[in-house]
Protein backbone atom coordinates (compact mmCIF):
# COMPACT_ATOMS: atom_id res chain seq x y z
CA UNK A 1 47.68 27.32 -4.43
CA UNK A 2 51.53 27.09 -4.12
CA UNK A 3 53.27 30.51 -3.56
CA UNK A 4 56.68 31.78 -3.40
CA UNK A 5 57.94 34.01 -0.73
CA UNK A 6 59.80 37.22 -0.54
CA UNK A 7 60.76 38.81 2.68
CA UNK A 8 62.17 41.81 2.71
CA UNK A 9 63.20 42.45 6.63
CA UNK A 10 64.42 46.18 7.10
CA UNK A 11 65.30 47.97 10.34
CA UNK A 12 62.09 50.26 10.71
CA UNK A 13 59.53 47.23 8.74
CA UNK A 14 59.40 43.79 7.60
CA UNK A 15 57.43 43.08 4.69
CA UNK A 16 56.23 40.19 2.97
CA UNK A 17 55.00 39.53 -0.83
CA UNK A 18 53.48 36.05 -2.05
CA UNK A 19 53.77 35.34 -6.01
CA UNK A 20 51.99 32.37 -7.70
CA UNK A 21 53.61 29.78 -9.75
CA UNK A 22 52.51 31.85 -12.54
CA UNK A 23 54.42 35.45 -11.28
CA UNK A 24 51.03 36.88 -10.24
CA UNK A 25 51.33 38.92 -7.29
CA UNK A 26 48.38 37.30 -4.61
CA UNK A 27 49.46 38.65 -1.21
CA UNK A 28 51.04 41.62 0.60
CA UNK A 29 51.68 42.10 4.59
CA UNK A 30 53.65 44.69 6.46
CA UNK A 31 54.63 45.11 10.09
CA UNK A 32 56.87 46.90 12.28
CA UNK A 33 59.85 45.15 13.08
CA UNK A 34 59.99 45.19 16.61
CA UNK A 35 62.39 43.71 18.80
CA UNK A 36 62.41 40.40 17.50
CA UNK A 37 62.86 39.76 13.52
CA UNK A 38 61.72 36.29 13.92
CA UNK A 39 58.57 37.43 15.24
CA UNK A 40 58.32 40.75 13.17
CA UNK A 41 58.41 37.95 9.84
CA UNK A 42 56.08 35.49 11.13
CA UNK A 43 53.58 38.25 10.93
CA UNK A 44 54.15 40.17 7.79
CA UNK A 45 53.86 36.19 6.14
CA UNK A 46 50.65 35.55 8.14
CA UNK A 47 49.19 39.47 6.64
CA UNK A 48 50.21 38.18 3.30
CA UNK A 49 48.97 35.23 3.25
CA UNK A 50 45.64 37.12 4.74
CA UNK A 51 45.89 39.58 1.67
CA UNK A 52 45.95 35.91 -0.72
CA UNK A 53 42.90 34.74 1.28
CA UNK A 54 41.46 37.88 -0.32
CA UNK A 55 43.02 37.59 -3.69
CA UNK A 56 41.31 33.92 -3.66
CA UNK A 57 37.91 35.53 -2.41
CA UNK A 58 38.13 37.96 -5.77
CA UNK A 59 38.96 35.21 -7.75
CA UNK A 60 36.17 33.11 -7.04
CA UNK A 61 33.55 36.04 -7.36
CA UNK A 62 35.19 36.80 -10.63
CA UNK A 63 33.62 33.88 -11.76
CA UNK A 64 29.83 35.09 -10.66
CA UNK A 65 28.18 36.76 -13.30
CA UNK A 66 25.48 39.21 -13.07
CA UNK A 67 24.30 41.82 -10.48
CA UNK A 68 24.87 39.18 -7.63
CA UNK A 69 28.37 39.27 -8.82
CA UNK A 70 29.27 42.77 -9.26
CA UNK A 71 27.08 44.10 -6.29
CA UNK A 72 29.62 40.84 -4.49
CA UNK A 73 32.81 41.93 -5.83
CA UNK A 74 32.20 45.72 -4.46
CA UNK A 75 31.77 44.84 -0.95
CA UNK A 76 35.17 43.03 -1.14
CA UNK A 77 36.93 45.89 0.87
CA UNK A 78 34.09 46.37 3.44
CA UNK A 79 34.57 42.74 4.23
CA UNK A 80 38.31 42.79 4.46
CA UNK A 81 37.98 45.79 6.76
CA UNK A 82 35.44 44.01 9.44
CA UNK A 83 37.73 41.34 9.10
CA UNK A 84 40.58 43.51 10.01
CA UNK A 85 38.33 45.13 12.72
CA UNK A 86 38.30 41.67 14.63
CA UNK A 87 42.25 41.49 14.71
CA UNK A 88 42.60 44.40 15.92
CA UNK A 89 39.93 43.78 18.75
CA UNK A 90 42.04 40.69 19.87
CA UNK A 91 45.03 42.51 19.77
CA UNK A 92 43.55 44.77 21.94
CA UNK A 93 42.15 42.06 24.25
CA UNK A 94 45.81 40.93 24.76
CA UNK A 95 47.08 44.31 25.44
CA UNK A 96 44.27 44.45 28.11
CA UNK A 97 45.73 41.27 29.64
CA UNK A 98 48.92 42.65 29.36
CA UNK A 99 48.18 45.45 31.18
CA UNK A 100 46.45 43.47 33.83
CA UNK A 101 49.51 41.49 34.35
CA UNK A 102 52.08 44.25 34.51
CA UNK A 103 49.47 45.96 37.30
CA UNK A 104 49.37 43.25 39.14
CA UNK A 105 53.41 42.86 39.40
CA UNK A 106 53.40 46.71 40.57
CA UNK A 107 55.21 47.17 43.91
CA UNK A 108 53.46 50.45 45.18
CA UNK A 109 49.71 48.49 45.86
CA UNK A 110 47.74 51.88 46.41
CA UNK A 111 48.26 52.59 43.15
CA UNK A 112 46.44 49.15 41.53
CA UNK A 113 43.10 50.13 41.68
CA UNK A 114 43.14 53.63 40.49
CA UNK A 115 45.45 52.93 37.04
CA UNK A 116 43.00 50.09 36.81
CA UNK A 117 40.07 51.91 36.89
CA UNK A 118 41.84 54.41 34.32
CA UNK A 119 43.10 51.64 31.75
CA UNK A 120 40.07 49.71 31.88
CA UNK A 121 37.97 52.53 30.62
CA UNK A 122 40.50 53.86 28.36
CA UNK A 123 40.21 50.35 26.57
CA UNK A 124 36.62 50.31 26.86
CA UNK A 125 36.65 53.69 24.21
CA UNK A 126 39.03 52.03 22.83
CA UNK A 127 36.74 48.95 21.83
CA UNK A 128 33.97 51.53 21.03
CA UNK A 129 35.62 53.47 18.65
CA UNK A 130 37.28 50.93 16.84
CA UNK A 131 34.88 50.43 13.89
CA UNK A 132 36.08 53.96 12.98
CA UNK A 133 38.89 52.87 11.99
CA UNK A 134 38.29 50.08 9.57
CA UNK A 135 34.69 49.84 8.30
CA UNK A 136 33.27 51.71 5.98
CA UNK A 137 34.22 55.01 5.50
CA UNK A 138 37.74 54.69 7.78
CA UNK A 139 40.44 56.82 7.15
CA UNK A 140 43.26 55.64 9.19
CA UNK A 141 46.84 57.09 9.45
CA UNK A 142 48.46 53.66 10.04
CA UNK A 143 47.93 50.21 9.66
CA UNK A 144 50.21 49.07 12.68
CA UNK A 145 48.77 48.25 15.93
CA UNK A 146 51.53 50.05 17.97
CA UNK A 147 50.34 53.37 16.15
CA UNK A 148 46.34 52.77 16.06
CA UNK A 149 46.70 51.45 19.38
CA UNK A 150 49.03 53.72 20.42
CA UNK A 151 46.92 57.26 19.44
CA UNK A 152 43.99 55.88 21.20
CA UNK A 153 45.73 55.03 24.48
CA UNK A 154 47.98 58.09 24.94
CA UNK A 155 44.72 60.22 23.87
CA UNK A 156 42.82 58.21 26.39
CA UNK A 157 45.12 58.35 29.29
CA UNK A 158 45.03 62.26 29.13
CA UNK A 159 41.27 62.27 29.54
CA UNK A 160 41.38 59.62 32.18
CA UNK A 161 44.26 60.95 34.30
CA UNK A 162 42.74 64.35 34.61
CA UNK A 163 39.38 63.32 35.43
CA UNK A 164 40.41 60.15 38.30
CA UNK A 165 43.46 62.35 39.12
CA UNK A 166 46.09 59.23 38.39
CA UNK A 167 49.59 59.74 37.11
CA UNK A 168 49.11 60.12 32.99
CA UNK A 169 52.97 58.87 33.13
CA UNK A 170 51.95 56.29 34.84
CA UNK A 171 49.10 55.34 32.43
CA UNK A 172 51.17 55.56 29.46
CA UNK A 173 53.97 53.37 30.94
CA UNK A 174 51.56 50.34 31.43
CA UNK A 175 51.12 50.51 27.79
CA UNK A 176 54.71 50.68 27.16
CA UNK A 177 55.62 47.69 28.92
CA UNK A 178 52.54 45.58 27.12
CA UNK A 179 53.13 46.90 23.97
CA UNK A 180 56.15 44.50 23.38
CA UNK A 181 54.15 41.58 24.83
CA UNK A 182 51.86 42.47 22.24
CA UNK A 183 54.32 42.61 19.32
CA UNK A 184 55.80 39.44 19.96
CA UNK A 185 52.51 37.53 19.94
CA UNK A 186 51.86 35.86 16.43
CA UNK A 187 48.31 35.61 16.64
CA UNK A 188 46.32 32.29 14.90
CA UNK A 189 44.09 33.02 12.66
CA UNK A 190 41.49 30.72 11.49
CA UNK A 191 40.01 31.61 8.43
CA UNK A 192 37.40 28.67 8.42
CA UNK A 193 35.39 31.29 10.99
CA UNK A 194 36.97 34.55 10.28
CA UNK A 195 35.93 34.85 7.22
CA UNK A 196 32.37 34.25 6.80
CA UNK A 197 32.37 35.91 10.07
CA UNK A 198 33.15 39.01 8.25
CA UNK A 199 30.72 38.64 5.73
CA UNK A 200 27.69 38.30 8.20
CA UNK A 201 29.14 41.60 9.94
CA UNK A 202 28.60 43.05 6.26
CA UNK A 203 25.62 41.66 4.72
CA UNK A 204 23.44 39.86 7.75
CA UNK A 205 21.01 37.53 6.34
CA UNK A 206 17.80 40.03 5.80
CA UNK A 207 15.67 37.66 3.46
CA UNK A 208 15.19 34.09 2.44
CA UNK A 209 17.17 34.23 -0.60
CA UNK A 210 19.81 36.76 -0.93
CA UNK A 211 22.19 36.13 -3.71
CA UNK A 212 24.78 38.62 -3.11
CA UNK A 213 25.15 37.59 0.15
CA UNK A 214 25.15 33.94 -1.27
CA UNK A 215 28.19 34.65 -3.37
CA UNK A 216 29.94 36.47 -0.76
CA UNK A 217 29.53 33.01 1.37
CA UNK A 218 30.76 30.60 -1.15
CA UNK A 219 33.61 32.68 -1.83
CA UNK A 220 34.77 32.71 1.69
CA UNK A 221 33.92 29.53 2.59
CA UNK A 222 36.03 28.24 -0.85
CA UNK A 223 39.22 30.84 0.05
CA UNK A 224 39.29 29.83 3.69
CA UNK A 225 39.27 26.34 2.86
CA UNK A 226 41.87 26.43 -0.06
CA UNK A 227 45.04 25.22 0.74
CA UNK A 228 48.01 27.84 0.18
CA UNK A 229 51.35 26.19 0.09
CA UNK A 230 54.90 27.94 0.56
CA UNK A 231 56.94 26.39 -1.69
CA UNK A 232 59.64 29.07 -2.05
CA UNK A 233 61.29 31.41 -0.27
CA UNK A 234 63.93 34.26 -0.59
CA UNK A 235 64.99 37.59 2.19
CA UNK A 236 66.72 40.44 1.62
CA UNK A 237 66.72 43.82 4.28
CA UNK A 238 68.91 44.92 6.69
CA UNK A 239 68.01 41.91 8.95
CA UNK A 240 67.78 39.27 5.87
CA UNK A 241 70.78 37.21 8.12
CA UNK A 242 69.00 36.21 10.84
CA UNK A 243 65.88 35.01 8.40
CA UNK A 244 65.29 31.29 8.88
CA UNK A 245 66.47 30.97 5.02
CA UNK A 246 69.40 28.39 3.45
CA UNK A 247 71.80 30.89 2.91
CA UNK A 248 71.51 30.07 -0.90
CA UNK A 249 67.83 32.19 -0.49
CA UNK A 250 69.27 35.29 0.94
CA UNK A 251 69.62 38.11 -1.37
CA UNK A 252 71.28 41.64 -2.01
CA UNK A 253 68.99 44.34 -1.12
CA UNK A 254 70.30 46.28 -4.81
CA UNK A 255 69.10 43.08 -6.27
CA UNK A 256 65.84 42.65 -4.81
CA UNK A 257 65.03 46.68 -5.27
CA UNK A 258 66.14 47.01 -8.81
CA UNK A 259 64.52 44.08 -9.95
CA UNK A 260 61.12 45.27 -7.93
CA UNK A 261 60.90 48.56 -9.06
CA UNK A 262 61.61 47.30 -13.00
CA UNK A 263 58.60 44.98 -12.55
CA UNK A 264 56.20 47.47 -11.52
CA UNK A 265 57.61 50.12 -13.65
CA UNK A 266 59.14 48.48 -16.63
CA UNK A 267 61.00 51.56 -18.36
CA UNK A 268 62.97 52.24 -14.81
CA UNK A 269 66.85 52.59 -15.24
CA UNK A 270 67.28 54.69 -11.80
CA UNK A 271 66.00 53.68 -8.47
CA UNK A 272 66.36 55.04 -5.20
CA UNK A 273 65.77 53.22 -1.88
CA UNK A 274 65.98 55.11 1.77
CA UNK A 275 65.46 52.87 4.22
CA UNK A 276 64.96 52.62 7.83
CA UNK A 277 68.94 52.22 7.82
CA UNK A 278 70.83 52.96 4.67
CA UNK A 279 70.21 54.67 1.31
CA UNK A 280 70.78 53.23 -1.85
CA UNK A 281 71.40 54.69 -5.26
CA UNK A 282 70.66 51.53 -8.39
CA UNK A 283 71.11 51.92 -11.96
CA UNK A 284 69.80 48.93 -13.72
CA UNK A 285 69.20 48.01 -17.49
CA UNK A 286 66.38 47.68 -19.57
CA UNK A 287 65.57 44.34 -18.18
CA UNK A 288 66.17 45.29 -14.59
CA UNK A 289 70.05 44.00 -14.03
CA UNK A 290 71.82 46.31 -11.67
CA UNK A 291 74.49 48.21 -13.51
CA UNK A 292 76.32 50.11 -10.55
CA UNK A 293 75.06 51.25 -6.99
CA UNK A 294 76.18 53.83 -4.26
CA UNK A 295 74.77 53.74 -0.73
CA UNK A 296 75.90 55.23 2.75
CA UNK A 297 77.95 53.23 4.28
CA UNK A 298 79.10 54.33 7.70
CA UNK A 299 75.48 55.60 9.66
CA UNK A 300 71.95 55.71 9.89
CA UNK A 301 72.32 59.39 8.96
CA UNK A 302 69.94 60.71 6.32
CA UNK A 303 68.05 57.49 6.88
CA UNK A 304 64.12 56.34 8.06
CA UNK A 305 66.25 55.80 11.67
CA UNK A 306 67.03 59.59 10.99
CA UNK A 307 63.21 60.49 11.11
CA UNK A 308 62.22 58.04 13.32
CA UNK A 309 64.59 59.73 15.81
CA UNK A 310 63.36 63.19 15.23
CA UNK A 311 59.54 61.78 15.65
CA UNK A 312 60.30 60.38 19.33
CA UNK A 313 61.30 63.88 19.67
CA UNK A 314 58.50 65.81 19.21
CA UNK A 315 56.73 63.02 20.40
CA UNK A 316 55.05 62.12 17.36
CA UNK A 317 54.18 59.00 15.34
CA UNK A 318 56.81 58.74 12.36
CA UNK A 319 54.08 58.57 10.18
CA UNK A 320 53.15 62.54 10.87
CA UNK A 321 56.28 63.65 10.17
CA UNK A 322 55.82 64.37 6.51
CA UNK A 323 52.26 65.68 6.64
CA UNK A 324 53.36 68.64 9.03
CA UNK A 325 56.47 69.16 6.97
CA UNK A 326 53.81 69.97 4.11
CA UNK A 327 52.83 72.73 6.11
CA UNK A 328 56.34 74.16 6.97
CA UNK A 329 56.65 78.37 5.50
CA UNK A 330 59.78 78.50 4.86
CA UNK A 331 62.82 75.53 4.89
CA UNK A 332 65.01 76.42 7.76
CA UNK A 333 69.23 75.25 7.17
CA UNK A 334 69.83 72.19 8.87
CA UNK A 335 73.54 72.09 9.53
CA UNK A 336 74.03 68.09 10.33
CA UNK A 337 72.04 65.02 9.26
CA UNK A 338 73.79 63.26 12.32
CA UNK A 339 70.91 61.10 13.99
CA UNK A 340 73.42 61.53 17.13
CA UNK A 341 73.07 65.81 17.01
CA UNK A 342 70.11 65.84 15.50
CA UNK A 343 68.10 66.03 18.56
CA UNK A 344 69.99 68.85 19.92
CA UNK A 345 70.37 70.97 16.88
CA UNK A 346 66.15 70.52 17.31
CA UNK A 347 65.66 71.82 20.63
CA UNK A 348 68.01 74.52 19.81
CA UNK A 349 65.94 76.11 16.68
CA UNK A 350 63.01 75.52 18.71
CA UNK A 351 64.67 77.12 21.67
CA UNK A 352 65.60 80.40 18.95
CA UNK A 353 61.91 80.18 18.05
CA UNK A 354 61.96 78.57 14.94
CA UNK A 355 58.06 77.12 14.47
CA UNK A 356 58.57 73.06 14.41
CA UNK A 357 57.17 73.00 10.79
CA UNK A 358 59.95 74.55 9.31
CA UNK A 359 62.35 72.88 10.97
CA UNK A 360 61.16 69.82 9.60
CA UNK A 361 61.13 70.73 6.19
CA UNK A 362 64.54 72.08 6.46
CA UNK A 363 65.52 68.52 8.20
CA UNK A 364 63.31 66.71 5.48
CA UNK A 365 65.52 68.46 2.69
CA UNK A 366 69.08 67.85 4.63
CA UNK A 367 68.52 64.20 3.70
CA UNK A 368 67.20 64.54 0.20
CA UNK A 369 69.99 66.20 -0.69
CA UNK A 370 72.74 63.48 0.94
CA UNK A 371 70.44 60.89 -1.48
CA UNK A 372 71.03 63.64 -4.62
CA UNK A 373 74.46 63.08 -3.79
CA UNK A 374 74.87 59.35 -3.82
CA UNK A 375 72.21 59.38 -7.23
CA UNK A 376 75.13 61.50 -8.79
CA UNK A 377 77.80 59.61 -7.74
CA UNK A 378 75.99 55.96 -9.26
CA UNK A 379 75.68 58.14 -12.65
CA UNK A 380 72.79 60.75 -11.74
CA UNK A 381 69.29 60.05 -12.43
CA UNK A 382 67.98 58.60 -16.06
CA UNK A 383 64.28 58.26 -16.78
CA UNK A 384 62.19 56.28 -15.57
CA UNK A 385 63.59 56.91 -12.18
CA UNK A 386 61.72 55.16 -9.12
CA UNK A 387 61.58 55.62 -5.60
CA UNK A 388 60.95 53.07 -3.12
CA UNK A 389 61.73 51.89 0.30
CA UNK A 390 59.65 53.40 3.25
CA UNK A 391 60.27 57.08 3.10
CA UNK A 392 58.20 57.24 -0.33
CA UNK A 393 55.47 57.28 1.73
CA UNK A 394 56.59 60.08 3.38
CA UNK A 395 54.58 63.20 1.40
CA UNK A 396 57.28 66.06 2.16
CA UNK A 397 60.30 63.87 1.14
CA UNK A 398 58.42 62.94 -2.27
CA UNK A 399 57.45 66.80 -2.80
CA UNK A 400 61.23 67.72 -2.12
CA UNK A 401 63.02 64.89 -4.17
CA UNK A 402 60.41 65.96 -7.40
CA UNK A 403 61.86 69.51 -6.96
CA UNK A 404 65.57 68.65 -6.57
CA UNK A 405 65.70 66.50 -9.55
CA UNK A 406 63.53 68.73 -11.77
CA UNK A 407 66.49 71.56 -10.25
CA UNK A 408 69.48 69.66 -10.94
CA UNK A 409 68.40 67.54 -14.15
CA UNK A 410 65.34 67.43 -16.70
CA UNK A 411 62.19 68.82 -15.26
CA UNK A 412 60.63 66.43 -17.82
CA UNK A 413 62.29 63.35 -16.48
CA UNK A 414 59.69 60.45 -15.31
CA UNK A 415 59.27 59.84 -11.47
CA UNK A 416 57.82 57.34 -10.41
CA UNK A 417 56.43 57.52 -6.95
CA UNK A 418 53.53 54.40 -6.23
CA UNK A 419 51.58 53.57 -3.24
CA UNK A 420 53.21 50.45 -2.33
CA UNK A 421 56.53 51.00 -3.34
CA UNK A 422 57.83 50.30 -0.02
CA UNK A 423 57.26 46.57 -0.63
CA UNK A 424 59.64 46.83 -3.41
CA UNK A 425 62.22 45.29 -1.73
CA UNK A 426 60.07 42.09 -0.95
CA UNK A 427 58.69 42.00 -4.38
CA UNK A 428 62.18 41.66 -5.94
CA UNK A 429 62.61 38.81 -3.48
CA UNK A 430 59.63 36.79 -4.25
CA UNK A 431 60.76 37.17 -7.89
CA UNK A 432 64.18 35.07 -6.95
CA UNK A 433 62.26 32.71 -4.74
CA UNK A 434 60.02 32.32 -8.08
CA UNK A 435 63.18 31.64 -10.49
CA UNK A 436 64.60 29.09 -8.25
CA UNK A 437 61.10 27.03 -7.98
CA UNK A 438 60.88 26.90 -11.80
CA UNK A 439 64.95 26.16 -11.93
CA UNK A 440 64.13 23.37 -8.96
CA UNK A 441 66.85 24.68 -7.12
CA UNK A 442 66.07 22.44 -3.39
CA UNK A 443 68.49 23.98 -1.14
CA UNK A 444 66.25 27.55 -1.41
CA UNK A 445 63.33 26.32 -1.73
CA UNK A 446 62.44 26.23 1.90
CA UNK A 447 62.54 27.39 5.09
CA UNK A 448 64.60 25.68 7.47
């Protein structure tokens, strides 16, 4: 199978959508973007192109008829979560050696044994919980090993340093330091085994002939074995200069979101993007050509960086912000979007009593309303209006931009909020890495 790329590498996360030579959208992968981008895009490729080992799994059960194949093509998630289940256990073999390393490079010796003892069997739950989290019946709140990981270890290390008496600073440091070891591993991943590893981990051979099982077998066996060729390849983001791309493949971000969001949602003619680092405001036609744009263009302020600043704050995962926002009584006044003040305009209303909630529902609508501004000054908001980029996922900034636009224009107007429109971006991307294979354009149409 020959796919094109489209890599869309922002500030906050780098994400990665494969398209067949037909269009058809086979693979997705995000990560965070870490310190590195080059690493940070070597992985969100290798999670799409595990997503298109999937999409090639479903393809060939498609053509199973009967029972076999139906009863096959519902375990399809269960499979791709054990299969997820055993990344995440290397990963968090590696952090473990990590961790080893970085103890045994500690200059005060007494303290070896006991953080040792303490991160050892805070890995060990660690290792036993971690079917929770992926097989059937998981509910996580992230799919990023930094957060999973993270949760686990910080929750761990609480327990631990209270009951061997060892430094829970301490604890949480080691995993700190191997965290970024971690990160800028690209792990290999050989499908050949992975695969129909998974599917014994689902459906273990319990009789002579089973013929779901059978399916499930062939189909792995024939996606792990197919070859999947990257014939094109196009980046946009905040980081899409340092991608290893000709320059010819690079692309405008207003570009790659307009033309995202009008393929998922055809009748779009307003989009708005925050991202980790900038907001954008796109008009585009009724084929998905960018008509005018306004973004921010001097800070980070009212921006993903924005939350993400206020989250290491409260010491919280960025990814909790908007669910406790949701829970907020009343919307305190925020008086500066300023990712510099913002920290100390926090501790102050917490300081005056203010409960944490509603500070970050008034902090939540502070940058709505900066994006209402740039949306008016592109030419307002026109049905079908879309919002992407990674603070859709955010609940409390979806629930505050319905009720500013239904304020300030038609309550009737269409918004479109979807699960995955944070790979937008990378979607719009693919799409020009797509047009330049059929227009055999060579000088884009690989990596360098």
């Amino acid at each position: 199978m020959n796919v094109s790329v489209g890599i869309d590498l922002g500030s906050t996360t780098t994400k990665a959508v494969l398209l067949d030579e037909h269009g058809e959208l086979v693979g997705r992968g995000i990560t965070n973007s870490r310190s590195n981008y080059a690493a940070a895009s070597a992985v969100a490729r290798d999670e799409a192109l595990t997503a298109a080992r999937f999409s090639l799994i479903a393809r060939a059960l498609a053509r199973v008829r009967g029972e076999a194949g139906g009863a096959a093509r519902a375990l399809i998630p269960d499979i791709e979560g054990a299969f997820r289940l055993e990344l995440y256990r290397d990963e968090l073999r590696y952090l473990g050696v990590r961790i080893e390393r970085h103890l045994d490079n500690l200059t005060e010796a007494h303290l070896r044994a006991p953080l040792r003892g303490a991160a050892q069997a805070v890995l060990a739950d660690m290792e036993r919980t971690a079917p929770g989290l992926f097989l059937a019946g998981a509910q996580r709140k992230s799919d990023f090993f930094r957060d999973l990981a993270g949760a686990a270890f910080t929750a761990g290390s609480e327990r631990e340093s209270v009951d061997r008496q060892v430094s829970f600073e301490r604890l949480v440091g080691l995993f700190d330091r191997a965290i970024l070891d971690v990160e800028m591993r690209v792990p290999t991943r050989d499908f050949t085994v992975l695969l129909p590893e998974a599917v014994e981990h689902i459906r273990p051979q319990s009789a002579a002939h089973d013929p779901v099982r059978y399916a499930l077998l062939s189909a792995a066996h024939e996606a792990a074995n197919e070859r999947i060729a990257e014939v094109a390849f196009a980046g946009t983001g905040y980081g899409r200069q340092t991608l290893p791309f000709p320059k010819e493949a690079v692309r405008s971000e207003i570009l790659c979101h307009g033309r995202g969001a009008h393929r998922v949602f055809p009748g779009t003619r307003t989009v708005l993007d925050i991202g980790g680092q900038d907001t954008k405001a796109i008009q585009v036609d009724d084929i998905g050509v960018v008509t005018s744009f306004q973004m921010n263009d001097r800070c980070a302020a009212g921006c993903g960086r924005y939350l993400g600043y206020i989250a290491d704050e409260l010491n919280l995962g960025l990814h909790e912000l908007g669910p406790l926002a949701l829970r907020a009584q009343k919307i305190v006044r925020v008086n500066s979007t300023c990712t510099v003040f913002a920290g100390a305009e926090l501790r102050e209303r917490l300081a005056l009593g203010e409960r944490r909630e509603d500070i970050l529902a008034g902090l939540h609508r502070a940058i709505l309303l900066r994006a209402m501004s740039l949306l008016a000054r592109s030419g307002g908001v026109r049905s079908e209006f879309t919002f992407t980029g990674g603070v859709c996922k955010n609940p409390m900034a979806t629930r505050l931009l319905r009720a500013l636009v239904d304020e300030h224009y038609d309550s009737g107007l269409q918004l479109n909020i979807h699960p995955d429109s944070i790979f937008m971006g990378a979607l719009g991307a693919a799409m020009y890495a797509n047009d330049d294979l059929h227009a055999g354009r060579p000088s884009a149409l690989r990596a360098q």
